[in-house]
Protein backbone atom coordinates (compact mmCIF):
# COMPACT_ATOMS: atom_id res chain seq x y z
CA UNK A 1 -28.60 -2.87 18.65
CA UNK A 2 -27.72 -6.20 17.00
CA UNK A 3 -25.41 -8.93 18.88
CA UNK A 4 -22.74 -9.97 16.13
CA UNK A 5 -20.30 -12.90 17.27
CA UNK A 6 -19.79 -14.04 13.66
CA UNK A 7 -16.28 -13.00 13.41
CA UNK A 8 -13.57 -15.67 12.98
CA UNK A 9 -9.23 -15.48 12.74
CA UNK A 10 -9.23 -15.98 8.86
CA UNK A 11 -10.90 -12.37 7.63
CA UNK A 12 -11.23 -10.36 11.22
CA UNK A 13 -9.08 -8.03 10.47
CA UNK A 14 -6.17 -6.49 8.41
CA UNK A 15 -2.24 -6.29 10.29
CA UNK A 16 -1.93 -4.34 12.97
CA UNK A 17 -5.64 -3.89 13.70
CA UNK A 18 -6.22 -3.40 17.25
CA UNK A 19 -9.52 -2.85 17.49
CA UNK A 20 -13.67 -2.85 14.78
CA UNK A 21 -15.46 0.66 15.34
CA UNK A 22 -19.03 -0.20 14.81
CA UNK A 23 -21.30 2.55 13.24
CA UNK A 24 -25.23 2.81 12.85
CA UNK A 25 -26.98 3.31 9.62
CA UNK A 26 -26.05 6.95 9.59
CA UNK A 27 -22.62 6.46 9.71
CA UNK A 28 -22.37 7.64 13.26
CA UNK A 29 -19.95 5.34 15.45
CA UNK A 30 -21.77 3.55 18.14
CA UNK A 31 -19.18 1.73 19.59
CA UNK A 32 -15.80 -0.33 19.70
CA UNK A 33 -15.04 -4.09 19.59
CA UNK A 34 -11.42 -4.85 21.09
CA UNK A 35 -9.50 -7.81 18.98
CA UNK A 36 -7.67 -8.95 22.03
CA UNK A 37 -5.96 -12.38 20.86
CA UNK A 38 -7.54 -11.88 17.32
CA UNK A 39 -4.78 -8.90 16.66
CA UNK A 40 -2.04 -10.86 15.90
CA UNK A 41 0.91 -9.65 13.72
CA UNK A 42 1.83 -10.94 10.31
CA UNK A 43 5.07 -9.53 9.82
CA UNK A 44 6.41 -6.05 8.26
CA UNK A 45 3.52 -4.16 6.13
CA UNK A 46 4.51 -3.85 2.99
CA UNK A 47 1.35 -1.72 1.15
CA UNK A 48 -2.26 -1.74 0.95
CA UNK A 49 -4.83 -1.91 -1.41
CA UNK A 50 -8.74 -1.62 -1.49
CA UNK A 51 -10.39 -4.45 -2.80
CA UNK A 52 -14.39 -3.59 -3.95
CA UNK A 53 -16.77 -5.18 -6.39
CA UNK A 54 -20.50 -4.77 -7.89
CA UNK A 55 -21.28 -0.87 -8.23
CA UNK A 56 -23.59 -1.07 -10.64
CA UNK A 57 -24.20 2.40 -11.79
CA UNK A 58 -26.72 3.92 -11.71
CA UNK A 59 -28.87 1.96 -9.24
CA UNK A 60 -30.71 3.19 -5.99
CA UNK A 61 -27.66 4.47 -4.20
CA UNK A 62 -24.86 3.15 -5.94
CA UNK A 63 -23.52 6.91 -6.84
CA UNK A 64 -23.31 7.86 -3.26
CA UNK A 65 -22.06 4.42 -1.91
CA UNK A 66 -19.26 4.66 -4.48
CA UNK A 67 -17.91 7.77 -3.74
CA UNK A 68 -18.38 7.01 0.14
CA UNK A 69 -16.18 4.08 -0.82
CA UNK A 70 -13.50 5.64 -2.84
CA UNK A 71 -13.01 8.61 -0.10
CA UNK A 72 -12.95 5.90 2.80
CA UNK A 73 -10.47 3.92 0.31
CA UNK A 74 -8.11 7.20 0.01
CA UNK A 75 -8.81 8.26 4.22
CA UNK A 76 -7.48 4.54 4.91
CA UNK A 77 -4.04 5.33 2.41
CA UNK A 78 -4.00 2.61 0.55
CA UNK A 79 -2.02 2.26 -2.35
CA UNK A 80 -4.31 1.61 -4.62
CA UNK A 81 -7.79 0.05 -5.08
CA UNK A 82 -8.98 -3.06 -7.73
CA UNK A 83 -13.16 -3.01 -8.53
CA UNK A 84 -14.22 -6.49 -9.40
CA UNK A 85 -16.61 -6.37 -11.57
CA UNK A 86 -20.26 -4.60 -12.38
CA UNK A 87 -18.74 -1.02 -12.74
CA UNK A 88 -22.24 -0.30 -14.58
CA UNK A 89 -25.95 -1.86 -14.38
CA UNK A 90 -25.96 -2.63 -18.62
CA UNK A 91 -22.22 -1.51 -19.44
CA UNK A 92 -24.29 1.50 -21.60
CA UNK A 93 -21.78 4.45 -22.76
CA UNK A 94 -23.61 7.17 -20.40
CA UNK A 95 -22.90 4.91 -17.07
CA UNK A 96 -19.29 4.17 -18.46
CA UNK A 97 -19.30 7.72 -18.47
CA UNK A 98 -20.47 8.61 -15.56
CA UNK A 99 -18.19 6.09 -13.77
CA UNK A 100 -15.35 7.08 -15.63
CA UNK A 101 -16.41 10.91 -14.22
CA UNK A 102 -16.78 9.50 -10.69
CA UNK A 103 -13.07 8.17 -10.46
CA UNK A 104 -11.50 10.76 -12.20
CA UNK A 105 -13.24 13.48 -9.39
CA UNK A 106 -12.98 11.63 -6.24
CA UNK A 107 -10.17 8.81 -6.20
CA UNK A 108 -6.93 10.16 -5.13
CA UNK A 109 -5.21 6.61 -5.53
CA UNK A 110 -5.02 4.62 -8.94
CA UNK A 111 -7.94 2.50 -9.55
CA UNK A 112 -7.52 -1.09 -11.28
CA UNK A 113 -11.05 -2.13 -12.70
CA UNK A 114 -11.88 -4.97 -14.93
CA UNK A 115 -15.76 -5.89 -16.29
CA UNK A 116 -18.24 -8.28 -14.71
CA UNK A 117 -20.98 -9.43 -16.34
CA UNK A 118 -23.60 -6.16 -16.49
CA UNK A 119 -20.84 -4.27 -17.99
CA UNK A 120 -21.18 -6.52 -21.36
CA UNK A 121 -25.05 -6.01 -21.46
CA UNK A 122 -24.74 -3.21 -23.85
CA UNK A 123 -22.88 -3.59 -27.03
CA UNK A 124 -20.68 -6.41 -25.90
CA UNK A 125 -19.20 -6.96 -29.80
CA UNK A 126 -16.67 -4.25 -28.81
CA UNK A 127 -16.45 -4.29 -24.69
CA UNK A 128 -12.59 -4.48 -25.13
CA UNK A 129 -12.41 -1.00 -26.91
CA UNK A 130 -15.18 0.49 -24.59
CA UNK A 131 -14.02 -0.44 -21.29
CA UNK A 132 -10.37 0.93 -22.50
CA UNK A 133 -11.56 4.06 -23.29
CA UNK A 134 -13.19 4.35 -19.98
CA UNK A 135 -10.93 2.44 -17.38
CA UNK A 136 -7.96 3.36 -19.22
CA UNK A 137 -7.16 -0.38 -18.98
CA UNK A 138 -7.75 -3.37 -21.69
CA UNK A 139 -9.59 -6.15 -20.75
CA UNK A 140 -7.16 -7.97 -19.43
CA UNK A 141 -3.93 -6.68 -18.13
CA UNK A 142 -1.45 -7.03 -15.16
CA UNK A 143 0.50 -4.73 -12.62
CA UNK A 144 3.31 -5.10 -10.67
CA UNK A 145 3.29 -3.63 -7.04
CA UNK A 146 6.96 -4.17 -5.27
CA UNK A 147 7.44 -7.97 -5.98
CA UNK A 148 3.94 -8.80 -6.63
CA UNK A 149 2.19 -8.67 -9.49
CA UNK A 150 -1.99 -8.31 -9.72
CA UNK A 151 -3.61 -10.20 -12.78
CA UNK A 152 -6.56 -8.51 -14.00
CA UNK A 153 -9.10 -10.71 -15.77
CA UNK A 154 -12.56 -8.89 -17.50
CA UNK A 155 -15.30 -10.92 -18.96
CA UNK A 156 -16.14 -9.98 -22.79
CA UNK A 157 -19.38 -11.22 -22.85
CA UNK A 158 -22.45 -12.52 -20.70
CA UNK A 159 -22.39 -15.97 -21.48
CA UNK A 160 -18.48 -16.33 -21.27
CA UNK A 161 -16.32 -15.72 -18.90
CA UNK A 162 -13.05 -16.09 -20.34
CA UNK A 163 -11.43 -16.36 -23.93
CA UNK A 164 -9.35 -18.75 -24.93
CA UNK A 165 -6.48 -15.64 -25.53
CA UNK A 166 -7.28 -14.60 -22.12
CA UNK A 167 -6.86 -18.02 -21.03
CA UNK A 168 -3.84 -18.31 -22.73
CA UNK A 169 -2.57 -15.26 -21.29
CA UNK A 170 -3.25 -15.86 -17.88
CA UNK A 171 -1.06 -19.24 -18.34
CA UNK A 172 1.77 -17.55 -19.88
CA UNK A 173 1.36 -15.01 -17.34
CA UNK A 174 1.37 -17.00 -13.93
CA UNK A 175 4.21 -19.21 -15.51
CA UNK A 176 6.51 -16.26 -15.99
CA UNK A 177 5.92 -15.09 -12.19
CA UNK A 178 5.57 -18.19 -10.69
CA UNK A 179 8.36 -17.32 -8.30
CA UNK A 180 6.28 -14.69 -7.16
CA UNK A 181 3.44 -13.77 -5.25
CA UNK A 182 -0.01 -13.66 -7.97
CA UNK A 183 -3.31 -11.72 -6.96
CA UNK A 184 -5.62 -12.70 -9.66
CA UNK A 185 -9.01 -10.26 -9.64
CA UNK A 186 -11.78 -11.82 -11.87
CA UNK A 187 -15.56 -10.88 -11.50
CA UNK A 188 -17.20 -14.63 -10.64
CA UNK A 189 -16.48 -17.05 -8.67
CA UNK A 190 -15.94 -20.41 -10.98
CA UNK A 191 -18.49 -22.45 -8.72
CA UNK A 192 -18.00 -25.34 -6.34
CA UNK A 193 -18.99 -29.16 -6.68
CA UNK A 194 -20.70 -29.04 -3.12
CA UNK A 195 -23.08 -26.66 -1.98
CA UNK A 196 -22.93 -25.69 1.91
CA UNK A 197 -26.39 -25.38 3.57
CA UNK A 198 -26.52 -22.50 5.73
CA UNK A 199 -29.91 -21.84 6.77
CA UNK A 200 -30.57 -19.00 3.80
CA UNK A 201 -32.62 -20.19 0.94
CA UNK A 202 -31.55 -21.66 -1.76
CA UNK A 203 -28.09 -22.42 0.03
CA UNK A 204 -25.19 -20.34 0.63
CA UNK A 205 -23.68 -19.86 -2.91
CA UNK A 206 -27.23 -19.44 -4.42
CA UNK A 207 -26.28 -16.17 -7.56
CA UNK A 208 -23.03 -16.65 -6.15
CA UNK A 209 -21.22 -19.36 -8.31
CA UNK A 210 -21.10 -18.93 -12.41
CA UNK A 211 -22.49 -22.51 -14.12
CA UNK A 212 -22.99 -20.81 -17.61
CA UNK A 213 -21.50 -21.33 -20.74
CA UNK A 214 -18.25 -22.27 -21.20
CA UNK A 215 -17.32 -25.21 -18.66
CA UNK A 216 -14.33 -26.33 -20.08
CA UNK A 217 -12.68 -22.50 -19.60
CA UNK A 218 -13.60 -22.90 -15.80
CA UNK A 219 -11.75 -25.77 -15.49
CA UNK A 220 -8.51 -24.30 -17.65
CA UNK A 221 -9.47 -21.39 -15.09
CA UNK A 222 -9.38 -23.29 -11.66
CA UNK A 223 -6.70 -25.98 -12.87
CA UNK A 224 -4.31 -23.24 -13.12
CA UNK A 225 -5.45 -21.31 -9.94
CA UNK A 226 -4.32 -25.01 -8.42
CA UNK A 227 -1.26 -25.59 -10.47
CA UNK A 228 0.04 -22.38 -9.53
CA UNK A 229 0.47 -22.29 -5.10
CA UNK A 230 1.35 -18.47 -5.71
CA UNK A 231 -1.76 -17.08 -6.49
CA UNK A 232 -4.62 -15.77 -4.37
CA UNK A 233 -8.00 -15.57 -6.44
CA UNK A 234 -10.57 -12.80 -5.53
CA UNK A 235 -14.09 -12.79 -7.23
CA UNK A 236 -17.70 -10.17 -6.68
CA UNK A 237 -20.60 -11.14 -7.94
CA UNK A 238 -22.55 -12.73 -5.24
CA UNK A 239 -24.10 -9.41 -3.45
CA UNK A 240 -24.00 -11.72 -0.57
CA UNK A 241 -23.38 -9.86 3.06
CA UNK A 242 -20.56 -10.52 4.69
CA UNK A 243 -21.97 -11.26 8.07
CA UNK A 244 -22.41 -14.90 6.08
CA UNK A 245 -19.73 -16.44 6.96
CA UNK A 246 -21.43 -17.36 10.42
CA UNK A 247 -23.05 -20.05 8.57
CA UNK A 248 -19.83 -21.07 6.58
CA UNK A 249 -16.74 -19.79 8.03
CA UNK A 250 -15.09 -20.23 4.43
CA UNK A 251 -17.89 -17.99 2.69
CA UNK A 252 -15.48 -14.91 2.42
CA UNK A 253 -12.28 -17.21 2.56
CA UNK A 254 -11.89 -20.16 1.05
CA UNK A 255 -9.14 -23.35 0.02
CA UNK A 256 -11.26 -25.76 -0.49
CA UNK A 257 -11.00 -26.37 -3.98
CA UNK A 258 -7.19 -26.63 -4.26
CA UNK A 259 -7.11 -23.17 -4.69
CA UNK A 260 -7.42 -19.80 -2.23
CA UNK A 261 -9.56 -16.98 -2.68
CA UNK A 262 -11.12 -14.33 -1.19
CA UNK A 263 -14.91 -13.21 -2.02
CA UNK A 264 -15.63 -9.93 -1.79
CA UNK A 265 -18.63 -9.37 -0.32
């Protein structure tokens, strides 16, 4: 049994949240941790939504995990559920398939997906037909959910996050709701100008920040995620644990950068 006192008011826990069951590696509960002062309410509920990244299809136990996920997802009654990114190992038609086949057999709630960057590894010319055909969703897109409205951003390519008509989009986008409250979902974080040192090699946003191609779309990117106070970014990617933010209690929520968002661990 593992002592865990990394847990911190910004990402404890979701409204009304009394109290973290904590299970073993065979999904057997092992015990309760109360919130006490940590529970504190945030108003009327108003929905819920899952928010998951990096299933990567087919490897080691990604099939199981994902269902596990999606049933959990549905058990908890949320509203709906957005995937950030790496649906598939090499974006191949078979695992496109087979994730298609997994969603459409165990999700009881719509699910809002958009492509990371392994989904483009395989015949990346026409991602934007492919991942329609199997998400039922273009590559980008946007949803409303009561007065809120989720922006949906999918990379076309490994060496480019954006396009400029993506770009363009999302501007025209935010502008038009900018009296309104903007989730934006997109599969990388854009990367940071410091690096915070947290004991773990290579620092904590080693594979976790995107310093590819295309620098002047990142900064179109974050200058809008600043310009526009409304919007909360989330991002995948990383694979990093979430028990990190004991070393950086910003590693799963963050403002630093003039903008918020929320990694997804």
């Amino acid at each position: 049994m593992e002592k865990y006192e990394g847990f911190i008011l910004q990402n404890t826990a979701p409204v009304g949240v009394k109290r973290i069951g904590v299970y073993n590696n065979r999904h057997s509960r092992v015990g309760v941790i109360k919130l006490g002062g940590l529970a504190k309410a945030k108003g009327k509920k108003l929905y819920s939504f899952g928010a998951i990244s990096d299933v990567h299809l087919p490897v080691a136990d990604s099939e199981s995990d994902f269902v596990r996920a999606l049933k959990y997802l549905d058990d908890s009654e949320v509203d709906f559920t957005c995937i950030c990114g790496d649906l598939t190992n090499n974006g191949s038609d078979t695992q496109l398939a087979r994730y298609q086949e997994l969603v459409d057999t165990n999700a009881r709630t719509p699910i809002y997906a958009v492509t990371g960057n392994h989904d483009t590894y395989t015949y990346n010319a026409d991602i934007e037909s492919r991942i329609a055909t199997y998400t039922g969703n273009p590559l980008y897109y946007a949803f409303t959910q009561g007065e809120d409205v989720f922006i949906m951003l999918g990379i076309k390519s490994e060496g480019e996050l954006f396009t400029d008509a993506e770009l363009n989009w999302l501007a025209e986008t935010l502008e038009a709701n900018r009296n309104k409250r903007c989730f934006v979902f997109q599969h990388c974080f854009p990367g940071l100008e410091r690096e915070p040192v947290c004991g773990n090699a290579g620092g904590l946003y080693h594979n976790y920040c995107w310093s590819g191609q295309g620098q002047s779309q990142l900064e179109r990117f974050k200058a809008l995620l600043a310009k526009y106070k409304n919007t909360v970014f989330f991002h995948g990617h990383s694979h990093l644990k979430f028990r990190l933010q004991e070393g950086w209690p910003y590693a799963n929520l963050d403002d630093s950068q003039g903008y918020r968002s929320i990694h997804i661990p």
